[in-house]
C-alpha atoms as a PDB file:
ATOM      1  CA  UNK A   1     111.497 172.574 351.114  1.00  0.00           C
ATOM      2  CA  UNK A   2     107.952 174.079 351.341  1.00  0.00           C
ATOM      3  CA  UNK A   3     104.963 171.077 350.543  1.00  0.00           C
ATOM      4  CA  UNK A   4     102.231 173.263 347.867  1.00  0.00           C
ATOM      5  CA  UNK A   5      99.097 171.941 347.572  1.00  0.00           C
ATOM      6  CA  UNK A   6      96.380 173.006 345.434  1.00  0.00           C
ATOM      7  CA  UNK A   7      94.855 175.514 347.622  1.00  0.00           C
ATOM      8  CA  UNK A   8      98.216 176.628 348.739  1.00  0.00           C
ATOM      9  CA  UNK A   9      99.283 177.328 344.769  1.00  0.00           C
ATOM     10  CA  UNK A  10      96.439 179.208 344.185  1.00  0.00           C
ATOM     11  CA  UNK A  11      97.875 181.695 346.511  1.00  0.00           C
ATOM     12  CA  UNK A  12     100.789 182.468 343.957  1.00  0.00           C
ATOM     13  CA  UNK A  13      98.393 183.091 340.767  1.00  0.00           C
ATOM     14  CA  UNK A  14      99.663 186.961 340.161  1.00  0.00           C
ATOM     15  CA  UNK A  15      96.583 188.504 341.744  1.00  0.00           C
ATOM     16  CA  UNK A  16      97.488 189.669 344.423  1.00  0.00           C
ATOM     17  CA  UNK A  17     100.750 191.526 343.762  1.00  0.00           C
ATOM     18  CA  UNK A  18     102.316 191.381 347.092  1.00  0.00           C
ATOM     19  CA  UNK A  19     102.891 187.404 346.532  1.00  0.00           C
ATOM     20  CA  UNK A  20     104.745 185.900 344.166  1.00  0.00           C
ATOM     21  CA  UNK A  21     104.045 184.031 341.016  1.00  0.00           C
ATOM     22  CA  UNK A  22     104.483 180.386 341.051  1.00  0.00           C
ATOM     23  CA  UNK A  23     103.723 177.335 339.197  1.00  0.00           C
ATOM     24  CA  UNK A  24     103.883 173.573 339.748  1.00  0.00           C
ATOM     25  CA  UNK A  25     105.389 171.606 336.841  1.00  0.00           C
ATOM     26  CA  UNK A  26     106.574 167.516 337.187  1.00  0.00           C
ATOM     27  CA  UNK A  27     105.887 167.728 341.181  1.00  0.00           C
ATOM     28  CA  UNK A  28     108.009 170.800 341.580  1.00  0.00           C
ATOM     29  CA  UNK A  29     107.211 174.546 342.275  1.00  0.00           C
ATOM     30  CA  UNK A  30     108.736 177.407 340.287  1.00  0.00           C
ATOM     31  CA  UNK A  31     108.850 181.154 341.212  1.00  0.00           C
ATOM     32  CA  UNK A  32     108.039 183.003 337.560  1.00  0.00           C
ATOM     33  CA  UNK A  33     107.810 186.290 339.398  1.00  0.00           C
ATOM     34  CA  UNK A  34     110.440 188.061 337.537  1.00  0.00           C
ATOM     35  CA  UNK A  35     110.130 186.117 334.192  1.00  0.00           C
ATOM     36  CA  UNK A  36     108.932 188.294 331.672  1.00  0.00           C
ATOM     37  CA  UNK A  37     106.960 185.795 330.083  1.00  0.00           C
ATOM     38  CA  UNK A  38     104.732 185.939 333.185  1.00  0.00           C
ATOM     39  CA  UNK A  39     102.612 189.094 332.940  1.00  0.00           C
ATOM     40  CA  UNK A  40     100.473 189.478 335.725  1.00  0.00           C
ATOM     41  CA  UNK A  41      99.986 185.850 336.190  1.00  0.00           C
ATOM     42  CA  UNK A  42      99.766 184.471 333.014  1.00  0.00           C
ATOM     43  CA  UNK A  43     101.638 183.048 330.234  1.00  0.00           C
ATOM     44  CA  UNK A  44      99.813 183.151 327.216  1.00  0.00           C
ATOM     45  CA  UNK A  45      96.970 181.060 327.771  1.00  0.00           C
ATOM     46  CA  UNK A  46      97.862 179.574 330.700  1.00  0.00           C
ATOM     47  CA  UNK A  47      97.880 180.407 334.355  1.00  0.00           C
ATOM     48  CA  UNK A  48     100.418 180.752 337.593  1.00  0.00           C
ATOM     49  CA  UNK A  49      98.938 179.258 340.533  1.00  0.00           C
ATOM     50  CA  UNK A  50      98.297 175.613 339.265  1.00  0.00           C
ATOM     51  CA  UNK A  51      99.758 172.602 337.825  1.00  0.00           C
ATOM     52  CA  UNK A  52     100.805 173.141 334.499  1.00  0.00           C
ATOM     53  CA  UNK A  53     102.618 169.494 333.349  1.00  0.00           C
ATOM     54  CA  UNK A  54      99.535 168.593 331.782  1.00  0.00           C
ATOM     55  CA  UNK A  55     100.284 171.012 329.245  1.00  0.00           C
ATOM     56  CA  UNK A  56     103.876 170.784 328.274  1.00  0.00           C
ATOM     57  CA  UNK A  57     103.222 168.765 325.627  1.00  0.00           C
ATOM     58  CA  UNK A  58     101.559 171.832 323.382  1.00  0.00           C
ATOM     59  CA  UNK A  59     104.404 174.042 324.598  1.00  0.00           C
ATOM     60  CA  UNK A  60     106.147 175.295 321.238  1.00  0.00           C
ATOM     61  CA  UNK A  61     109.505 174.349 323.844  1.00  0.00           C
ATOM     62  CA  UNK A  62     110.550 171.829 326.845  1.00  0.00           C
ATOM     63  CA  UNK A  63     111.105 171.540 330.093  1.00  0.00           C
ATOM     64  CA  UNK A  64     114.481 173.068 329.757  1.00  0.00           C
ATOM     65  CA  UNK A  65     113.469 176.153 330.122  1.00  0.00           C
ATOM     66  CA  UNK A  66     112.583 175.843 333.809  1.00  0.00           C
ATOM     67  CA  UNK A  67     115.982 175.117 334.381  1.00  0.00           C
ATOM     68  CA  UNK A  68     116.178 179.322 334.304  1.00  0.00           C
ATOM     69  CA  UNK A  69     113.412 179.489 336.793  1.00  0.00           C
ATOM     70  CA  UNK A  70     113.726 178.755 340.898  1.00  0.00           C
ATOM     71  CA  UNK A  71     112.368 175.922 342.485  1.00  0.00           C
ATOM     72  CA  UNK A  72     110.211 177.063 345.870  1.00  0.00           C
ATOM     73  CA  UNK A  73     109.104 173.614 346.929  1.00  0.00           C
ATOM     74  CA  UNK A  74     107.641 170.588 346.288  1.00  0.00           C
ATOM     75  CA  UNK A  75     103.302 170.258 344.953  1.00  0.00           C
ATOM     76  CA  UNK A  76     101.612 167.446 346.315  1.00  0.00           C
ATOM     77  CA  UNK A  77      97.956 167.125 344.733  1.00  0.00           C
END
């Protein structure tokens, strides 16, 4: 499975639209690419291309809901 690092992630952030979207959450990478919750990069206030475990805990749900969502590989700060 692919390592991400920061700088790798960043990559993934929606901007460029010929990459996909991904996210690190809990050490793991997640393709959001086709979630609909992930407009151009972003959910809500929050953006693709980082670490995002930090803020889980003011998500109005848990980590459940990754469990719809692909792992791409592994994020190593």
């Amino acid at each position: 499975m692919k390592i991400f690092d920061e700088n790798e992630l960043k990559k993934y952030d929606g901007s460029n639209p010929a990459n996909p979207i991904y996210f690190a959450y809990n050490g793991k990478v997640y393709d959001a690419t086709s979630n609909p919750l992930f407009i151009n990069g972003m959910h809500f206030e929050h953006f693709a291309g980082c670490d995002l475990t930090e803020f889980l805990a003011d998500a109005p749900h848990d980590e459940e809901v990754f469990d719809e969502l692909k792992v791409v590989g592994e994020f190593k700060k």
